[in-house]
N, C-alpha and C. Protein backbone atom coordinates (compact mmCIF):
# COMPACT_ATOMS: atom_id res chain seq x y z
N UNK A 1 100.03 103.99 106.99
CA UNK A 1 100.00 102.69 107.61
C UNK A 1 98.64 102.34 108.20
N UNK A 2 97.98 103.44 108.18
CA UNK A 2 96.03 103.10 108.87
C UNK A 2 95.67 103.31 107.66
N UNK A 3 94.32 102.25 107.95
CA UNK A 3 93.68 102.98 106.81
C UNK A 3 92.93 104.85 106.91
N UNK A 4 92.55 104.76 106.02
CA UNK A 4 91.60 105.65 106.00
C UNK A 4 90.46 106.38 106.94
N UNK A 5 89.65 107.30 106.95
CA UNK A 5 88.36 107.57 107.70
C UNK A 5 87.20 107.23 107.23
N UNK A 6 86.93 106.96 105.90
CA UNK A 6 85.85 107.09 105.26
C UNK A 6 85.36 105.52 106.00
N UNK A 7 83.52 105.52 106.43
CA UNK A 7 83.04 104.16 106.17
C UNK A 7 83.79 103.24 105.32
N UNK A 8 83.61 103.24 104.22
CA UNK A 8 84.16 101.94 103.21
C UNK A 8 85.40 101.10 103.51
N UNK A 9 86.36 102.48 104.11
CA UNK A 9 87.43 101.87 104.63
C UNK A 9 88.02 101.34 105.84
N UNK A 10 87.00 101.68 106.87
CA UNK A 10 86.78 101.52 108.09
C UNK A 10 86.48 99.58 107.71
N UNK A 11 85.23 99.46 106.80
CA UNK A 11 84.78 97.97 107.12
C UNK A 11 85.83 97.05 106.75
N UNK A 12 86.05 97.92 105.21
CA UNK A 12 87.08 96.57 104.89
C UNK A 12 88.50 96.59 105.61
N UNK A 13 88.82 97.76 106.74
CA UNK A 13 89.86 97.01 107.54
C UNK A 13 89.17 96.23 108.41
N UNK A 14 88.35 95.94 109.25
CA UNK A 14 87.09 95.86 110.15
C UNK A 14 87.40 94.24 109.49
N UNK A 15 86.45 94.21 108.08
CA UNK A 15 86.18 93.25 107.91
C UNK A 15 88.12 91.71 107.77
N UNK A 16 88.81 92.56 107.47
CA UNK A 16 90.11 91.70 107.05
C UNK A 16 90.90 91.74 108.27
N UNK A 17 90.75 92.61 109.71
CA UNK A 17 91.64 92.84 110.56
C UNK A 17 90.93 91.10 111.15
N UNK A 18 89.33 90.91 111.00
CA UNK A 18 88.72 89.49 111.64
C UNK A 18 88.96 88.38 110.99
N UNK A 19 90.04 88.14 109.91
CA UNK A 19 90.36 86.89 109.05
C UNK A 19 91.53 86.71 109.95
N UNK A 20 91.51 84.80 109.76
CA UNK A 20 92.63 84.78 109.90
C UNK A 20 93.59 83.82 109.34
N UNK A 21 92.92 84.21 108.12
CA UNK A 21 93.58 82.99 106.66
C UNK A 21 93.24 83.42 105.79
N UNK A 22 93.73 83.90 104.25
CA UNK A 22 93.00 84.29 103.06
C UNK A 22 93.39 83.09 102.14
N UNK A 23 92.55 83.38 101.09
CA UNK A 23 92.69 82.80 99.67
C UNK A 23 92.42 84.00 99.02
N UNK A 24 92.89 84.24 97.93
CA UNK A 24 93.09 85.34 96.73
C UNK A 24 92.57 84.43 95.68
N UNK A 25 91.88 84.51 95.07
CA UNK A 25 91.42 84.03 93.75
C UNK A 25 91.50 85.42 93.15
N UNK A 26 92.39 85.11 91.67
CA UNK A 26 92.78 86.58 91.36
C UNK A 26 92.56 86.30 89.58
N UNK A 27 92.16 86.38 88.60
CA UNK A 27 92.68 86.37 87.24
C UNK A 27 94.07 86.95 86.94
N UNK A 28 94.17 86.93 85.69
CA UNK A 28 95.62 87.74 84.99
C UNK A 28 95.34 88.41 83.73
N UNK A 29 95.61 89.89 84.11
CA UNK A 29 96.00 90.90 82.58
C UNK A 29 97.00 91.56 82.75
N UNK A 30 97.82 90.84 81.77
CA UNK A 30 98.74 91.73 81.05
C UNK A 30 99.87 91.01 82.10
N UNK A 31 100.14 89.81 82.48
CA UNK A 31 100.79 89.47 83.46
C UNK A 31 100.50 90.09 84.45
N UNK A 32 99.67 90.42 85.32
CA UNK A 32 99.59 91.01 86.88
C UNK A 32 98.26 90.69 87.15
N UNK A 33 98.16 90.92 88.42
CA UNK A 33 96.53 90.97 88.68
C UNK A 33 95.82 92.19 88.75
N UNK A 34 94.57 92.18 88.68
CA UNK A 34 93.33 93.04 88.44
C UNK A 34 94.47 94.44 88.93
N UNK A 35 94.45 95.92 88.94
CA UNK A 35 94.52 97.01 89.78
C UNK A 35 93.83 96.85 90.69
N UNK A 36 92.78 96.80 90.80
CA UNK A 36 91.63 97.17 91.90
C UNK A 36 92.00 95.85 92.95
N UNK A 37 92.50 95.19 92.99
CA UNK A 37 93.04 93.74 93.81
C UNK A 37 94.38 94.58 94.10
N UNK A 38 95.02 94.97 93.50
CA UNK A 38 96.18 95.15 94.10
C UNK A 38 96.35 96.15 94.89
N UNK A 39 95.56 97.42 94.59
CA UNK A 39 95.17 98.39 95.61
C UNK A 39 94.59 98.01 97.00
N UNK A 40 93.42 97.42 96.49
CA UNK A 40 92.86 96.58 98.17
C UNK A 40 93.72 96.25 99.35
N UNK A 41 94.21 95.39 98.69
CA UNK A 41 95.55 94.71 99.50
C UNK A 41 96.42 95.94 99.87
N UNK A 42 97.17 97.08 99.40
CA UNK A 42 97.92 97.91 99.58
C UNK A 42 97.52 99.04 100.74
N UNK A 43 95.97 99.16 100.28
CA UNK A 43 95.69 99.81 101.35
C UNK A 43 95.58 100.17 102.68
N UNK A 44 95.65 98.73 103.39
CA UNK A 44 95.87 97.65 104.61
C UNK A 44 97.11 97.45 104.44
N UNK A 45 97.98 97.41 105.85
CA UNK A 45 99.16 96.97 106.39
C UNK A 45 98.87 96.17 107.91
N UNK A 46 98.35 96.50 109.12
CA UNK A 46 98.79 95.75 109.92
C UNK A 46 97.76 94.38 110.00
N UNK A 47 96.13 94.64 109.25
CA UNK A 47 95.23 93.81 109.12
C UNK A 47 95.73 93.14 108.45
N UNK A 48 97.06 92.66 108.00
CA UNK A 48 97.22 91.20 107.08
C UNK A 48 98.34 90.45 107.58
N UNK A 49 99.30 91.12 108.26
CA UNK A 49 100.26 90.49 109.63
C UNK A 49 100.15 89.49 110.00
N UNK A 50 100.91 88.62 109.90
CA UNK A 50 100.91 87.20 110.41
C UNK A 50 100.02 86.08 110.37
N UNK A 51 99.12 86.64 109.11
CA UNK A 51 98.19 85.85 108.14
C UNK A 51 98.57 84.88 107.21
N UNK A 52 98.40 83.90 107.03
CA UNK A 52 98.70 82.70 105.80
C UNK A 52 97.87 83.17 104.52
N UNK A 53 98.44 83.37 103.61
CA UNK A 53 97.77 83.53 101.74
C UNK A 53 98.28 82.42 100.80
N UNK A 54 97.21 81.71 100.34
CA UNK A 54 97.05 81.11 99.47
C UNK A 54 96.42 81.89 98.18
N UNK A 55 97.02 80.90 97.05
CA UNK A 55 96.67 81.48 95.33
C UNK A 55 95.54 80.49 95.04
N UNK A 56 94.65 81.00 94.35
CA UNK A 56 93.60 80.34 93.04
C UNK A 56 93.79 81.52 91.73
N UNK A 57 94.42 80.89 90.59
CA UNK A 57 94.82 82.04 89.77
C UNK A 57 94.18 81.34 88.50
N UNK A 58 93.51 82.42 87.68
CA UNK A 58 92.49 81.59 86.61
C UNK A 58 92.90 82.96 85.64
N UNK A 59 92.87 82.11 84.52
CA UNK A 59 94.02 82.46 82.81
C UNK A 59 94.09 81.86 81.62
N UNK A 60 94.77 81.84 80.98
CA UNK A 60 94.89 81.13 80.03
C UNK A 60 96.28 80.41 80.30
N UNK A 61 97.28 80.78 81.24
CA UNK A 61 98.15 80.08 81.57
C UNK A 61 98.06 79.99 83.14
N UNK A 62 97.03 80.25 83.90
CA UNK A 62 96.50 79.69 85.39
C UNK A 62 97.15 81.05 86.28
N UNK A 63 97.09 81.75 85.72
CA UNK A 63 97.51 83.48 86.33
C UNK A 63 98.66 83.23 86.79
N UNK A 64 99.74 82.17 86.87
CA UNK A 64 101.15 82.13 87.67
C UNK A 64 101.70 83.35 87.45
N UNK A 65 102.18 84.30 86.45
CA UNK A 65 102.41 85.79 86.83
C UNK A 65 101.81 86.69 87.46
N UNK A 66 100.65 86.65 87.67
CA UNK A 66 99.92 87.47 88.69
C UNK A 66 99.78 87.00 89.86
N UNK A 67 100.08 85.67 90.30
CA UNK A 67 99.99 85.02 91.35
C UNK A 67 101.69 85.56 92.00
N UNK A 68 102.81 86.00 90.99
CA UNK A 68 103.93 85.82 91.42
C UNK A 68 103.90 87.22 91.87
N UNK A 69 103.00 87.92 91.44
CA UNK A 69 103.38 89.34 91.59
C UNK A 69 102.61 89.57 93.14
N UNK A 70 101.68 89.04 93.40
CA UNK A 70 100.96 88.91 94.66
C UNK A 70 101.95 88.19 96.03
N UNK A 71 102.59 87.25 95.11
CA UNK A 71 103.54 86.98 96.19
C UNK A 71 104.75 88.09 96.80
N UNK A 72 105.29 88.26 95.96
CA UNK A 72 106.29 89.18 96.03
C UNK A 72 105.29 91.01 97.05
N UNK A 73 103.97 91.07 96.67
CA UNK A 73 103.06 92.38 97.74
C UNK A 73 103.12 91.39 99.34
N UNK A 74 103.17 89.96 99.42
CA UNK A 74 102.70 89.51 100.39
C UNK A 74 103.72 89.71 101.34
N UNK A 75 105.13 89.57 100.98
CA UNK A 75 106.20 89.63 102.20
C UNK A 75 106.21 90.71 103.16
N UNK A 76 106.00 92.04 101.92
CA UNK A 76 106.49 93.72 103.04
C UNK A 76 105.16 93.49 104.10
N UNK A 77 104.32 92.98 103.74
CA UNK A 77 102.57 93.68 104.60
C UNK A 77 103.26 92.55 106.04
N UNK A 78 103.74 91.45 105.68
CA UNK A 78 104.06 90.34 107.02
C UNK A 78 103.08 88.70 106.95
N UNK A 79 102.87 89.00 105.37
CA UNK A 79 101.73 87.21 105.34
C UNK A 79 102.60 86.52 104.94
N UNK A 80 102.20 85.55 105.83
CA UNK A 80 102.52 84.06 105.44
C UNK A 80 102.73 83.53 104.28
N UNK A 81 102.86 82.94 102.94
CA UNK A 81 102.63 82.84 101.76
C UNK A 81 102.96 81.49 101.68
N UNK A 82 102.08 80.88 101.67
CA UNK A 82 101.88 79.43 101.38
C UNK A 82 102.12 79.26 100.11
N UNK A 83 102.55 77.64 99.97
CA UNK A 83 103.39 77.19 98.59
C UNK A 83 102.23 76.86 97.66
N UNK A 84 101.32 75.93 98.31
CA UNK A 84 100.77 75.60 97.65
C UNK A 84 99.51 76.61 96.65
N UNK A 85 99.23 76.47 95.24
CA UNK A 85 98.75 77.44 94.46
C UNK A 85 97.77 76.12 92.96
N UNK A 86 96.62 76.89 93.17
CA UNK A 86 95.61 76.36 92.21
C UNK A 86 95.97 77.30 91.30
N UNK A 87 96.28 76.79 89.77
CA UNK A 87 96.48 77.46 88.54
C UNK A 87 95.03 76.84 87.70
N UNK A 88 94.46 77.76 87.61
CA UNK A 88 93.14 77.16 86.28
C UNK A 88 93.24 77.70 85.12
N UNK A 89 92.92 76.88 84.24
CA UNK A 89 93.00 77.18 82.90
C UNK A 89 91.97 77.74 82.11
N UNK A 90 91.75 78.38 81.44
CA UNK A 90 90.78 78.98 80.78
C UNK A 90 90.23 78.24 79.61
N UNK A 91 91.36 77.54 79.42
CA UNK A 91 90.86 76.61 78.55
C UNK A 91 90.09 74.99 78.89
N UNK A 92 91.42 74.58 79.93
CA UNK A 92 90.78 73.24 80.29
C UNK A 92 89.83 73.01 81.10
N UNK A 93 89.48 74.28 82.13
CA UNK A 93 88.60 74.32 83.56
C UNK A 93 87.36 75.17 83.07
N UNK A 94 87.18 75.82 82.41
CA UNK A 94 85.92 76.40 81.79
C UNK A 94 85.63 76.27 80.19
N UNK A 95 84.10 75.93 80.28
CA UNK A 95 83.62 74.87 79.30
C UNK A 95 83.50 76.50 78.67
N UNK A 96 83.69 76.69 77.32
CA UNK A 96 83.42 77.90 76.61
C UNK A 96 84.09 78.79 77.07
N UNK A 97 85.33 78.76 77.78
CA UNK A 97 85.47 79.92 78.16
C UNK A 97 84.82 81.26 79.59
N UNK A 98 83.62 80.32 79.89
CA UNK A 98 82.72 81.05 80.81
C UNK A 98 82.36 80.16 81.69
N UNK A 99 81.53 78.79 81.37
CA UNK A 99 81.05 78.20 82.46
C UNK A 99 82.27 77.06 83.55
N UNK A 100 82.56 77.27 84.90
CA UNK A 100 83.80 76.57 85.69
C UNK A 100 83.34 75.49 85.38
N UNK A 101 84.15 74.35 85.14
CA UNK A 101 84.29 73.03 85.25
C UNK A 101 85.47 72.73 85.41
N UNK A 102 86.32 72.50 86.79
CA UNK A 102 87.35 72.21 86.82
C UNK A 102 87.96 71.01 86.68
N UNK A 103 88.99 70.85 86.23
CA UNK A 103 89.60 69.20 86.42
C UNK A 103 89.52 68.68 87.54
N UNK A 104 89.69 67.27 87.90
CA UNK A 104 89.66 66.74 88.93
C UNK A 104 90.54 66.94 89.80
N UNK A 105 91.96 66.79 89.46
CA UNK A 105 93.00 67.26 89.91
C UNK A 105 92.95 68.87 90.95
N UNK A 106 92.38 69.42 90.11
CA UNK A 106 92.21 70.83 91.11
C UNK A 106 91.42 70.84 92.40
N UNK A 107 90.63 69.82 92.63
CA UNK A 107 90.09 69.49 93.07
C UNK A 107 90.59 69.35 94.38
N UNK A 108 91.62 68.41 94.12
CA UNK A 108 92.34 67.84 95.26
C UNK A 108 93.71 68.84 95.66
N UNK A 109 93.69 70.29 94.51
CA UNK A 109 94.35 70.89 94.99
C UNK A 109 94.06 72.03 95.76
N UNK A 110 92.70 72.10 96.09
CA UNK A 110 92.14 73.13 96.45
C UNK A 110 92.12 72.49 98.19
N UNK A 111 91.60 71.30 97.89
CA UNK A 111 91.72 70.45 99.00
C UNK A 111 93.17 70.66 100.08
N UNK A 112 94.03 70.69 99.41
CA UNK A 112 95.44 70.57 99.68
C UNK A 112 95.52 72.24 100.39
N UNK A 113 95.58 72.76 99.61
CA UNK A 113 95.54 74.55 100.11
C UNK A 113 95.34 74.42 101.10
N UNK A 114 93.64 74.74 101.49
CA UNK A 114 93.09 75.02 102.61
C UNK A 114 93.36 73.81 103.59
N UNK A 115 93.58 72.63 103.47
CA UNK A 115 94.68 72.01 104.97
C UNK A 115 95.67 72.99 104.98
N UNK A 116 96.70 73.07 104.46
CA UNK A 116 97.84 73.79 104.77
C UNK A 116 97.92 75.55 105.00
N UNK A 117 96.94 75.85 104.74
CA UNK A 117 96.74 77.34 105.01
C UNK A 117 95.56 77.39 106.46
N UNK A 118 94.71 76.20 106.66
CA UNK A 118 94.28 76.00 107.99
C UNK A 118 95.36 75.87 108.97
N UNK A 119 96.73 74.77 108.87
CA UNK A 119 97.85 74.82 109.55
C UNK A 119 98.66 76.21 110.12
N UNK A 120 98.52 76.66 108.99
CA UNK A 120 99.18 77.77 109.17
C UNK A 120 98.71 78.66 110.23
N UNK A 121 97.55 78.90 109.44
CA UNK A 121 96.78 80.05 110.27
C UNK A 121 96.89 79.48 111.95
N UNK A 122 96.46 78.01 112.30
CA UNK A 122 96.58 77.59 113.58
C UNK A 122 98.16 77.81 114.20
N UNK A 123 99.04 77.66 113.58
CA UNK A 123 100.35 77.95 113.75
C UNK A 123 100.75 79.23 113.66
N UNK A 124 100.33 80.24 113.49
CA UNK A 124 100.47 81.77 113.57
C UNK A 124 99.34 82.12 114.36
N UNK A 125 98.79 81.41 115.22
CA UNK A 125 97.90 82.17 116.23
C UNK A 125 98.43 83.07 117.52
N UNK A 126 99.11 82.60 117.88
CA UNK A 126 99.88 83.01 118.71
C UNK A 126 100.75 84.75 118.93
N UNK A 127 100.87 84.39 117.12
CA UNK A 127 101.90 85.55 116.92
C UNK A 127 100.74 86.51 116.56
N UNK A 128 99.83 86.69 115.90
CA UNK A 128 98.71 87.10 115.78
C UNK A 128 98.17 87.59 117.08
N UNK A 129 97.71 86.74 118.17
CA UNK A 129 97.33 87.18 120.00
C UNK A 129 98.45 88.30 120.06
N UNK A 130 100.02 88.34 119.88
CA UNK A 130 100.22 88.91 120.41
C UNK A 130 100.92 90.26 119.73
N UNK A 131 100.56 90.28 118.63
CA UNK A 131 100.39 91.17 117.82
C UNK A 131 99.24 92.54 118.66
N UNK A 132 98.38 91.62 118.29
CA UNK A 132 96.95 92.17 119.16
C UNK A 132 97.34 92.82 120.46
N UNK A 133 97.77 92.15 121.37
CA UNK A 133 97.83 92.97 122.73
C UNK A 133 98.84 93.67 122.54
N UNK A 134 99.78 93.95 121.75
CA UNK A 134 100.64 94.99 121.46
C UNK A 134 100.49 96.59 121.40
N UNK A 135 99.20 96.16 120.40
CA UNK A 135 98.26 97.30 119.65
C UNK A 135 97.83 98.35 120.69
């Protein structure tokens, strides 16, 4: 349930215990996301507690299976999991395959996210403070 001793793992609890809102921008293989994303996240338990997570999932079908599988890691740790979710296409949002050009639409959905995952996070402050003086 702690992390680790080593430096590396010291920061990145360090660095995620001081968030207090994520976005995951994650791709998709093989339906799931990256290993090395899903470990990250696993490694950490109380640094993600009463945190709001939002999706940006980029694919050929906008990573919604790897986004679902992230949802389903988000409940046991204690995050928030916001509804709202940017799906990009590999086809329609990057010109060749490589360079981003997103639709307009995403635009305003990215927009949308971060209001509602700003809400959140302001609305789980509390529980967060007292999380903290628990500790």
């Amino acid at each position: 349930m702690a992390p680790g001793r080593r430096p590396h793992t010291q920061r990145w609890a360090e660095r995620i215990g001081s968030c207090d809102a994520f976005i995951v921008v994650t791709p998709e293989y093989n339906t799931a996301p990256p290993a090395a994303l899903t470990n990250a996240i696993d490694y950490l338990y109380a640094e993600w507690g009463g945190k709001p997570v939002g999706y940006v999932g980029y694919g050929i079908f906008g990573a919604v299976m790897a986004v679902q599988k992230l949802r389903a890691q988000a409940g046991p740790l204690r995050m928030a999991d916001i509804a709202p979710q940017v799906a990009l296409s590999l086809r329609e949002d990057f010109e060749a395959f490589a360079d981003f050009r997103p639709q307009e639409l995403h635009v305003a959905e990215v927009h949308g996210l971060v209001d509602e995952l700003l809400a959140w996070a302001q609305a789980l402050g509390p529980l967060r403070a007292a999380s903290r003086a628990a500790a």
